[in-house]
Structure formats: structure tokens, C-alpha cells
PDB file of N, CA and C in Angstrom:
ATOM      1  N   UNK A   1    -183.315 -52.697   9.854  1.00  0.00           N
ATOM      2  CA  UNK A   1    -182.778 -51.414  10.253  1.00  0.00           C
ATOM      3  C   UNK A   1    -183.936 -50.416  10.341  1.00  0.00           C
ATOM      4  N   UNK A   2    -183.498 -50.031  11.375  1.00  0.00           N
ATOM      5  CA  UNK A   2    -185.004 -48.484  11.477  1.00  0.00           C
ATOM      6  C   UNK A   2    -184.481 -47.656  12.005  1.00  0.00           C
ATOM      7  N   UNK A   3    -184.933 -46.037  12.002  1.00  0.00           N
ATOM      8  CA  UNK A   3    -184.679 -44.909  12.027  1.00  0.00           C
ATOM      9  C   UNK A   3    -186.117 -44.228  12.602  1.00  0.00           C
ATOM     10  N   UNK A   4    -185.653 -43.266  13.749  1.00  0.00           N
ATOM     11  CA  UNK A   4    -186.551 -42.669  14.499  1.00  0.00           C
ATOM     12  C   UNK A   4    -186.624 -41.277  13.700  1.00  0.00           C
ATOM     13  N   UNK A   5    -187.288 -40.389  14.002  1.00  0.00           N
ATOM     14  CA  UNK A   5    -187.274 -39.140  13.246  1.00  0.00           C
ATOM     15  C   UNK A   5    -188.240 -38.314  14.235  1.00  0.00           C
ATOM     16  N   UNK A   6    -187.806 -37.098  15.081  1.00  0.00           N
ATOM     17  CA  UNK A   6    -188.296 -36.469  16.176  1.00  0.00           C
ATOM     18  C   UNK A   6    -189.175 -35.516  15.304  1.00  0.00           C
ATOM     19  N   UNK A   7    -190.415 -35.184  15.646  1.00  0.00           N
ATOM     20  CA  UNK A   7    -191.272 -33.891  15.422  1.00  0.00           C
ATOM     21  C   UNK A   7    -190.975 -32.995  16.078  1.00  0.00           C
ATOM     22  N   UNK A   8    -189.873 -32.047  15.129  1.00  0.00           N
ATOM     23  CA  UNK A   8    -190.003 -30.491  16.038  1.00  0.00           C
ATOM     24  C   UNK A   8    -191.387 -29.895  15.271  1.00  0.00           C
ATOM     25  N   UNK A   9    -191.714 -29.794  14.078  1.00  0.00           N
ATOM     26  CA  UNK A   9    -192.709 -28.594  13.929  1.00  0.00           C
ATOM     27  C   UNK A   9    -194.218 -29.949  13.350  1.00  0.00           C
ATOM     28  N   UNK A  10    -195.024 -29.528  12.692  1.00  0.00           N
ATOM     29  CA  UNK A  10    -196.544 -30.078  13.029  1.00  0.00           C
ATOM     30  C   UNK A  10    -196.991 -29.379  11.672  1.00  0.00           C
ATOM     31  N   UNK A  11    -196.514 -30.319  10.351  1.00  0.00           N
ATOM     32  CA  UNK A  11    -197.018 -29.684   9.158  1.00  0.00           C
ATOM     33  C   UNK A  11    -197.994 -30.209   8.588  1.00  0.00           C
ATOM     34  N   UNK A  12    -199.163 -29.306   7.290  1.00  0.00           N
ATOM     35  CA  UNK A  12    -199.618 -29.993   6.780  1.00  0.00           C
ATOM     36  C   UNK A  12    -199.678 -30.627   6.112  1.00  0.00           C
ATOM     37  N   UNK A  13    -200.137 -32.098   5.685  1.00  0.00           N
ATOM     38  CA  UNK A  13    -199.850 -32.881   5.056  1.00  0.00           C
ATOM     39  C   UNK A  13    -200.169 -32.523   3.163  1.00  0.00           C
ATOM     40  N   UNK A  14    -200.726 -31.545   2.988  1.00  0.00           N
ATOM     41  CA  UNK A  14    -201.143 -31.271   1.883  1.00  0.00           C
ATOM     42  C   UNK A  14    -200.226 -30.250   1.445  1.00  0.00           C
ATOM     43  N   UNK A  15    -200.217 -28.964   2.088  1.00  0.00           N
ATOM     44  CA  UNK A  15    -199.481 -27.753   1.608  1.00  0.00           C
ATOM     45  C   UNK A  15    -198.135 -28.056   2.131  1.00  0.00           C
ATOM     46  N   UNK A  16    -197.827 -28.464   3.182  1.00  0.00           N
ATOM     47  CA  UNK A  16    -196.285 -28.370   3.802  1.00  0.00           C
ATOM     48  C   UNK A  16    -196.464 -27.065   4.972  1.00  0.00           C
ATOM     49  N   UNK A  17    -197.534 -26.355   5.261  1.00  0.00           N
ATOM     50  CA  UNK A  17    -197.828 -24.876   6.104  1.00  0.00           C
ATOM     51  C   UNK A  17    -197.093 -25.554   7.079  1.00  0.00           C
ATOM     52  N   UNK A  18    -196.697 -24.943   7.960  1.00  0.00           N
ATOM     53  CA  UNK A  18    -196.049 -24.920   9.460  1.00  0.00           C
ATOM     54  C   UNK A  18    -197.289 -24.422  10.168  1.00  0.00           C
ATOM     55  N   UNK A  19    -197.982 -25.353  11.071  1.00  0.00           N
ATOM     56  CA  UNK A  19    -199.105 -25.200  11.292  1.00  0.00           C
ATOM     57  C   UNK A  19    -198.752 -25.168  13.135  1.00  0.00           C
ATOM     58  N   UNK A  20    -198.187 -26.488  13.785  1.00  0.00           N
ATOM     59  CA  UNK A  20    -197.593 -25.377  14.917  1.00  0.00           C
ATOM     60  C   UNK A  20    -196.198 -25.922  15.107  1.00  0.00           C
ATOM     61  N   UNK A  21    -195.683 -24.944  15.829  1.00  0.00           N
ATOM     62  CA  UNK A  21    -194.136 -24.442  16.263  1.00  0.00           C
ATOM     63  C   UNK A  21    -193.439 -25.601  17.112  1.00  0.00           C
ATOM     64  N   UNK A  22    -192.306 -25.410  17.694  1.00  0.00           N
ATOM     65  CA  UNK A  22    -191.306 -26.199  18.393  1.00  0.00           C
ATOM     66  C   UNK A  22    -191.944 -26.248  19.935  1.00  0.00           C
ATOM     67  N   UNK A  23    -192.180 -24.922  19.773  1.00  0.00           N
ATOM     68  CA  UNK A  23    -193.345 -24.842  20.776  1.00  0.00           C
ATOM     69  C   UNK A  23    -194.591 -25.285  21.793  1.00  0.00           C
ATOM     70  N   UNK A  24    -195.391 -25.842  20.698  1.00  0.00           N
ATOM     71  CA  UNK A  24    -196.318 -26.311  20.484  1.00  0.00           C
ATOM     72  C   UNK A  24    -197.528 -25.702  20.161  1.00  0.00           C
ATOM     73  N   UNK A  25    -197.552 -24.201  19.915  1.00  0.00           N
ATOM     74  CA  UNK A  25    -197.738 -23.070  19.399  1.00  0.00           C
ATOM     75  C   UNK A  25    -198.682 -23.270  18.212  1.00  0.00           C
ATOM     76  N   UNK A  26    -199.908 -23.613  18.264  1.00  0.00           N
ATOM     77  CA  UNK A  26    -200.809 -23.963  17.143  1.00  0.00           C
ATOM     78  C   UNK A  26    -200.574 -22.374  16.099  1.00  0.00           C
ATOM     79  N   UNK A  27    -200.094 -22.566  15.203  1.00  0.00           N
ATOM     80  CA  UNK A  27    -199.782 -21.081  14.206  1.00  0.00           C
ATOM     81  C   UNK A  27    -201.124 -21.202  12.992  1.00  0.00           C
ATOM     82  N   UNK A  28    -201.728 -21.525  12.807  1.00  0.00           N
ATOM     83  CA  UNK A  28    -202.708 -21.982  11.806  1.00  0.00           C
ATOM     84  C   UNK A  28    -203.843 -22.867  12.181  1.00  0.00           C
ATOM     85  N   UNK A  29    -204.944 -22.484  11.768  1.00  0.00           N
ATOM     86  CA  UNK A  29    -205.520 -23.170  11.933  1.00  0.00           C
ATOM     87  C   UNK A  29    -205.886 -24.762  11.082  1.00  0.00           C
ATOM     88  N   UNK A  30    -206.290 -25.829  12.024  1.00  0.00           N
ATOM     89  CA  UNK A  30    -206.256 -27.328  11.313  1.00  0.00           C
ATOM     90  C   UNK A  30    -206.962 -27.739  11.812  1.00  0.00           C
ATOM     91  N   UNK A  31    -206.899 -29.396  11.025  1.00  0.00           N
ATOM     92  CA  UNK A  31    -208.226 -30.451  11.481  1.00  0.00           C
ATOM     93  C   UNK A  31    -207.004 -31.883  11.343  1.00  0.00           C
ATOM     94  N   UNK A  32    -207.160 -32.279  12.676  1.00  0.00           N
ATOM     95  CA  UNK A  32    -206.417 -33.966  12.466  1.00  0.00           C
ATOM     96  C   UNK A  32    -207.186 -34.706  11.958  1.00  0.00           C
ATOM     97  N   UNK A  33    -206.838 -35.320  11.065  1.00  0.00           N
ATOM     98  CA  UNK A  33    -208.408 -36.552  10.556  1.00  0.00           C
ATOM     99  C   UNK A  33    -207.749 -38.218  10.614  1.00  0.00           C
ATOM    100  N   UNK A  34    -208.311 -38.522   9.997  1.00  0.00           N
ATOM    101  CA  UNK A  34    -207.998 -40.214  10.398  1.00  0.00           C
ATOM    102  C   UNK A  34    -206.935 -40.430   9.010  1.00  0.00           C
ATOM    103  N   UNK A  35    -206.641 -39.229   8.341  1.00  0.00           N
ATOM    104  CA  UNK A  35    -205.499 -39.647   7.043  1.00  0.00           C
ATOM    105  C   UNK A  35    -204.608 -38.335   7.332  1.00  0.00           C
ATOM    106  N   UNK A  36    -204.521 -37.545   8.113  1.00  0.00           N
ATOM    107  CA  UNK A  36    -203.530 -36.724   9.236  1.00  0.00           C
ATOM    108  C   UNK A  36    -203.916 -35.824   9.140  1.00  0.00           C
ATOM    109  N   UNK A  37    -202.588 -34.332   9.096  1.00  0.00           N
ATOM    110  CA  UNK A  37    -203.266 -32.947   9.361  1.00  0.00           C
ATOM    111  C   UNK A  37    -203.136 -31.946   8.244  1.00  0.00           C
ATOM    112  N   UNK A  38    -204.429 -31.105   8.224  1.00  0.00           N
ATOM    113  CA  UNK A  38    -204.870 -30.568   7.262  1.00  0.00           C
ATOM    114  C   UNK A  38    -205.433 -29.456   7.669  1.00  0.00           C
ATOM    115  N   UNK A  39    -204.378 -28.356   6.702  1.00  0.00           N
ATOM    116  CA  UNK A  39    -205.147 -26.994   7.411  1.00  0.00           C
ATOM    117  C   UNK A  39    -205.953 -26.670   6.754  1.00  0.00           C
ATOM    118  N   UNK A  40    -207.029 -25.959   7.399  1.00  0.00           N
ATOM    119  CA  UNK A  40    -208.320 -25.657   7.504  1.00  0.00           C
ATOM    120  C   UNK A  40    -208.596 -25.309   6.184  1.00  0.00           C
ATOM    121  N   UNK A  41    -207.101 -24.387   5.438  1.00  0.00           N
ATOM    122  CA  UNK A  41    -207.968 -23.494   3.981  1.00  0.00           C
ATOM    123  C   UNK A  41    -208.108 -25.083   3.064  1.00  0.00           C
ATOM    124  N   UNK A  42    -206.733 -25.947   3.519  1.00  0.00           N
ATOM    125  CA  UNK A  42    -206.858 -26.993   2.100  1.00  0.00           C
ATOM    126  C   UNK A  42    -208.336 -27.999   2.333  1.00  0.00           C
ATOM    127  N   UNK A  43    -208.415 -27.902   3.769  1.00  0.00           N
ATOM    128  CA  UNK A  43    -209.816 -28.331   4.231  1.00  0.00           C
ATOM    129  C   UNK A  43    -211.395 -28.253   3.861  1.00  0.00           C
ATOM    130  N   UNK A  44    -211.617 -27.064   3.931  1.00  0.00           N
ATOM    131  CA  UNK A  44    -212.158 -26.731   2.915  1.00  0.00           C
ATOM    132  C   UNK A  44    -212.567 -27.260   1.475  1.00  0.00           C
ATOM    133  N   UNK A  45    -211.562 -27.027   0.964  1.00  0.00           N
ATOM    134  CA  UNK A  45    -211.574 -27.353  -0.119  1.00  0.00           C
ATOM    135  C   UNK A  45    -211.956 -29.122  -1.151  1.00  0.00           C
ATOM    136  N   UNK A  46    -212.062 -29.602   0.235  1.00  0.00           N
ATOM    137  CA  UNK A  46    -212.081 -30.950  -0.109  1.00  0.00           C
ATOM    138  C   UNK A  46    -213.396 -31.347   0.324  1.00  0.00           C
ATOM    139  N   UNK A  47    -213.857 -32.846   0.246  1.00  0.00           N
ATOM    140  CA  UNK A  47    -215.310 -33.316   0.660  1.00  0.00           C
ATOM    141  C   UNK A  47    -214.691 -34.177   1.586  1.00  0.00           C
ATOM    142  N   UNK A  48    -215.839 -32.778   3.183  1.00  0.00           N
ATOM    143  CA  UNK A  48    -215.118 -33.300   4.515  1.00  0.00           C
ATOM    144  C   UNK A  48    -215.986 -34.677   4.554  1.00  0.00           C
ATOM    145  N   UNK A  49    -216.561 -35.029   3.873  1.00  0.00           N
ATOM    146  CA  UNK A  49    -217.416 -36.692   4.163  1.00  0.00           C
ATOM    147  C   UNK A  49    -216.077 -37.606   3.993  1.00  0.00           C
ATOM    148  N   UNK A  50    -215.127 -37.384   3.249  1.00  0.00           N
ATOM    149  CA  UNK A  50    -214.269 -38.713   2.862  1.00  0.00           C
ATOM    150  C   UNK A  50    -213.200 -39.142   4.189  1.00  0.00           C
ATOM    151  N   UNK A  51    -213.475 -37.848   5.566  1.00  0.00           N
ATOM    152  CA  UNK A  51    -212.291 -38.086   6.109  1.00  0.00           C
ATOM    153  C   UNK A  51    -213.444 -38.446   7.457  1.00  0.00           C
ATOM    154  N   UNK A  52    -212.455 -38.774   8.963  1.00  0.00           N
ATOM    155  CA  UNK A  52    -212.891 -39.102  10.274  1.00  0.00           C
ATOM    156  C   UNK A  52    -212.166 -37.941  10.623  1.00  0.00           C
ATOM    157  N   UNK A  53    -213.251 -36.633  11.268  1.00  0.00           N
ATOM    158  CA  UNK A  53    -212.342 -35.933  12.194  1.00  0.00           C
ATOM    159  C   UNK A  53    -212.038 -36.130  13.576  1.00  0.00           C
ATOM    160  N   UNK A  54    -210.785 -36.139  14.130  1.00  0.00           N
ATOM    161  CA  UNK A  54    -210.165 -36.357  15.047  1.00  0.00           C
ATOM    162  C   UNK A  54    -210.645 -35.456  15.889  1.00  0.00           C
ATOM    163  N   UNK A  55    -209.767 -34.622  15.970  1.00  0.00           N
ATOM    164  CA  UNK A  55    -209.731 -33.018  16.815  1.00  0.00           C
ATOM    165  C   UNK A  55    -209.974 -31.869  15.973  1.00  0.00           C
ATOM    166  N   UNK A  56    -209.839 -30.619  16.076  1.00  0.00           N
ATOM    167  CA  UNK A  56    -209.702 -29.619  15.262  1.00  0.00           C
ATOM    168  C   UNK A  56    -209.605 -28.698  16.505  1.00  0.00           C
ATOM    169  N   UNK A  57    -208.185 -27.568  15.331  1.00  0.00           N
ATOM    170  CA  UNK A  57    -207.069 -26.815  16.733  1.00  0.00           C
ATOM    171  C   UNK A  57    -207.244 -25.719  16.000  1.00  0.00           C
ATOM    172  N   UNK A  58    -207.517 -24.251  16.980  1.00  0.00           N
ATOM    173  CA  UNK A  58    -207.106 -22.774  15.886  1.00  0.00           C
ATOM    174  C   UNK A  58    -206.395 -22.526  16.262  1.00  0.00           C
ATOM    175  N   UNK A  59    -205.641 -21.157  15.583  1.00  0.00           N
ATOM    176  CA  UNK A  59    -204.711 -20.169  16.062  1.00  0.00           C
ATOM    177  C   UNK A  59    -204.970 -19.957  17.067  1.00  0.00           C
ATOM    178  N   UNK A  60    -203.826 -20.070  18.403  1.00  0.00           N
ATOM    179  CA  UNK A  60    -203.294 -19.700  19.841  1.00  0.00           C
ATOM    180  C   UNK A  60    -203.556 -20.781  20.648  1.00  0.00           C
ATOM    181  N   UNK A  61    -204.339 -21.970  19.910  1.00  0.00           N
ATOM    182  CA  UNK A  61    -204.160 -23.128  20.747  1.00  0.00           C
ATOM    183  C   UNK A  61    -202.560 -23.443  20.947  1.00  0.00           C
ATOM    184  N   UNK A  62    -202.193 -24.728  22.186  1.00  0.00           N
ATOM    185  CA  UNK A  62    -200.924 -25.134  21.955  1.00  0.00           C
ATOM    186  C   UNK A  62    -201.473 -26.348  22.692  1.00  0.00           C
ATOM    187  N   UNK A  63    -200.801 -26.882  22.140  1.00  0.00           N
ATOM    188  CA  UNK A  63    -200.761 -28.146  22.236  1.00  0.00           C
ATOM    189  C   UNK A  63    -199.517 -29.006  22.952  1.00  0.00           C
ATOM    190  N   UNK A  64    -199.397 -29.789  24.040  1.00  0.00           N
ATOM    191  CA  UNK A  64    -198.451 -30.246  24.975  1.00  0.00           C
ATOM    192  C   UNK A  64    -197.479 -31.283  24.035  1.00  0.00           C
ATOM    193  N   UNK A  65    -196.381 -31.182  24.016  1.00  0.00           N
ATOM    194  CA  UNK A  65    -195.218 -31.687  23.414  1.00  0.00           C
ATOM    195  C   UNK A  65    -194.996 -33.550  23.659  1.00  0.00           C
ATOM    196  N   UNK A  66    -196.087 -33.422  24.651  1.00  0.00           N
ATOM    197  CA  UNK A  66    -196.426 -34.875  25.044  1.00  0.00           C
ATOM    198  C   UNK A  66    -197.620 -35.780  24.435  1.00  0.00           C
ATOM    199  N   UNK A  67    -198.079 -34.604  23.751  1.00  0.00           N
ATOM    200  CA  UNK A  67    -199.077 -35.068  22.978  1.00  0.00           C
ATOM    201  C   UNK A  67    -198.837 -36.032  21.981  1.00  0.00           C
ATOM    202  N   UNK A  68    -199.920 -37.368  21.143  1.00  0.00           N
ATOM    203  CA  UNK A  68    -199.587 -38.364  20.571  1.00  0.00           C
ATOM    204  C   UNK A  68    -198.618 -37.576  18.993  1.00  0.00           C
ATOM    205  N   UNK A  69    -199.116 -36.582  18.660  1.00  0.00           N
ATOM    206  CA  UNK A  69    -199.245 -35.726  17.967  1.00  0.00           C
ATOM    207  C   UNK A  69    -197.730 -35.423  17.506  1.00  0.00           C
ATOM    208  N   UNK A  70    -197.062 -35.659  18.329  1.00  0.00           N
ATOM    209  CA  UNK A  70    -195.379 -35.272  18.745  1.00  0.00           C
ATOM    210  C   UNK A  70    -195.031 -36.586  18.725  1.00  0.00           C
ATOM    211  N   UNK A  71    -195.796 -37.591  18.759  1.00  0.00           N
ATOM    212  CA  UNK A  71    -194.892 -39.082  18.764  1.00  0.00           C
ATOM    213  C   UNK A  71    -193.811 -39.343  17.851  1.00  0.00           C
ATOM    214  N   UNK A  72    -192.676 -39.254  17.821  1.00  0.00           N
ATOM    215  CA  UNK A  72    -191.667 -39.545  16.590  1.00  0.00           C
ATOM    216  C   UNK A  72    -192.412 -40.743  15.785  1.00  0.00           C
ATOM    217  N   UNK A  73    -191.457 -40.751  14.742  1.00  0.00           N
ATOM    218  CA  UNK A  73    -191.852 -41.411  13.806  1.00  0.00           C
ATOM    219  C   UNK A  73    -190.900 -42.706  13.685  1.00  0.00           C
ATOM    220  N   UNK A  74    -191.528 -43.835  13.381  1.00  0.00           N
ATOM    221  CA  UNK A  74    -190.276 -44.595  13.187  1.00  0.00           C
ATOM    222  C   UNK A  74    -190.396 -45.033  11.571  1.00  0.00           C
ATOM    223  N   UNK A  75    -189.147 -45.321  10.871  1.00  0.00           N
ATOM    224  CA  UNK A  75    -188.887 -46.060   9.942  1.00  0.00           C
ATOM    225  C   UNK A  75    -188.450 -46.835   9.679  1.00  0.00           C
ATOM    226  N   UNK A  76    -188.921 -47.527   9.561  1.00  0.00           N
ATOM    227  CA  UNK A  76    -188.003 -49.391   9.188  1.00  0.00           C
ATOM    228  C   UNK A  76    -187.905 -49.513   7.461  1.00  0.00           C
ATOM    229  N   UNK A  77    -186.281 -50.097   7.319  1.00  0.00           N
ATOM    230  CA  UNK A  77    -185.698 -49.911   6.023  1.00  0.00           C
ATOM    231  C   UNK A  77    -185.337 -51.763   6.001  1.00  0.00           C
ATOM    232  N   UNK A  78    -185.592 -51.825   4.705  1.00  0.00           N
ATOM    233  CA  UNK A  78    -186.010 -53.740   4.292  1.00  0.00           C
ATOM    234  C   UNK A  78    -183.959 -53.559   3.487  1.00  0.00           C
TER     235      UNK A  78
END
């Protein structure tokens, strides 16, 4: 059994920030890395050696709803 789960909003994986909108409305600034997305302040804060950066998006970017970024999620249940 599996379960899809649509991305309306684009949070961070650390704080929970609403980083961008339904929109696609980059609201915060972030960094995608190769262990997901992380806004910039919790970014910081960490040793950027441990991660692969992807992209990195600021405030008033937007980002296309077609993007991988927006890919639902699937879950498969055992």
C-alpha cells in the first residue's frame, strides 16, 4: 500500500519555516543540499563541509511548480 502526498508549501527541514508559498514564492531565504532544505539562518549555523549544495534560492525568487522540488512524495506502508 502507498500513499502520495502533494507539496503545497516548501519547508525547512530543520525549523519547519515556510520557506516558499503555494505559489512558488521563495519567502525565505535557503540552500537545497543533498540531505534537503535548509534555511539559510539554520545554515549557518552548521558545518557547510558536511552537506552537497544543490542550488541556493533568496527572498523573491520563485520557483516553477514543475520544479523537481514540488515532486509529491510517495509512501509505501509494509
Amino acid at each position: 500500500m502507498s500513499e502520495t502526498i502533494e507539496k503545497t508549501f516548501l519547508l525547512c527541514d530543520l525549523c519547519n519555516r515556510t520557506l516558499v508559498n503555494e505559489k512558488g514564492e521563495v519567502l525565505s531565504d535557503f540552500v537545497w543540499t543533498d540531505w534537503g532544505l535548509i534555511c539559510s539562518q539554520k545554515f549557518q549555523e552548521l558545518d557547510e563541509s558536511d552537506f552537497e549544495v544543490i542550488a541556493e534560492f533568496e527572498e523573491g525568487d520563485r520557483i516553477s511548480r514543475d520544479h523537481e522540488l514540488f515532486t509529491p512524495m510517495e509512501i509505501t506502508w509494509f
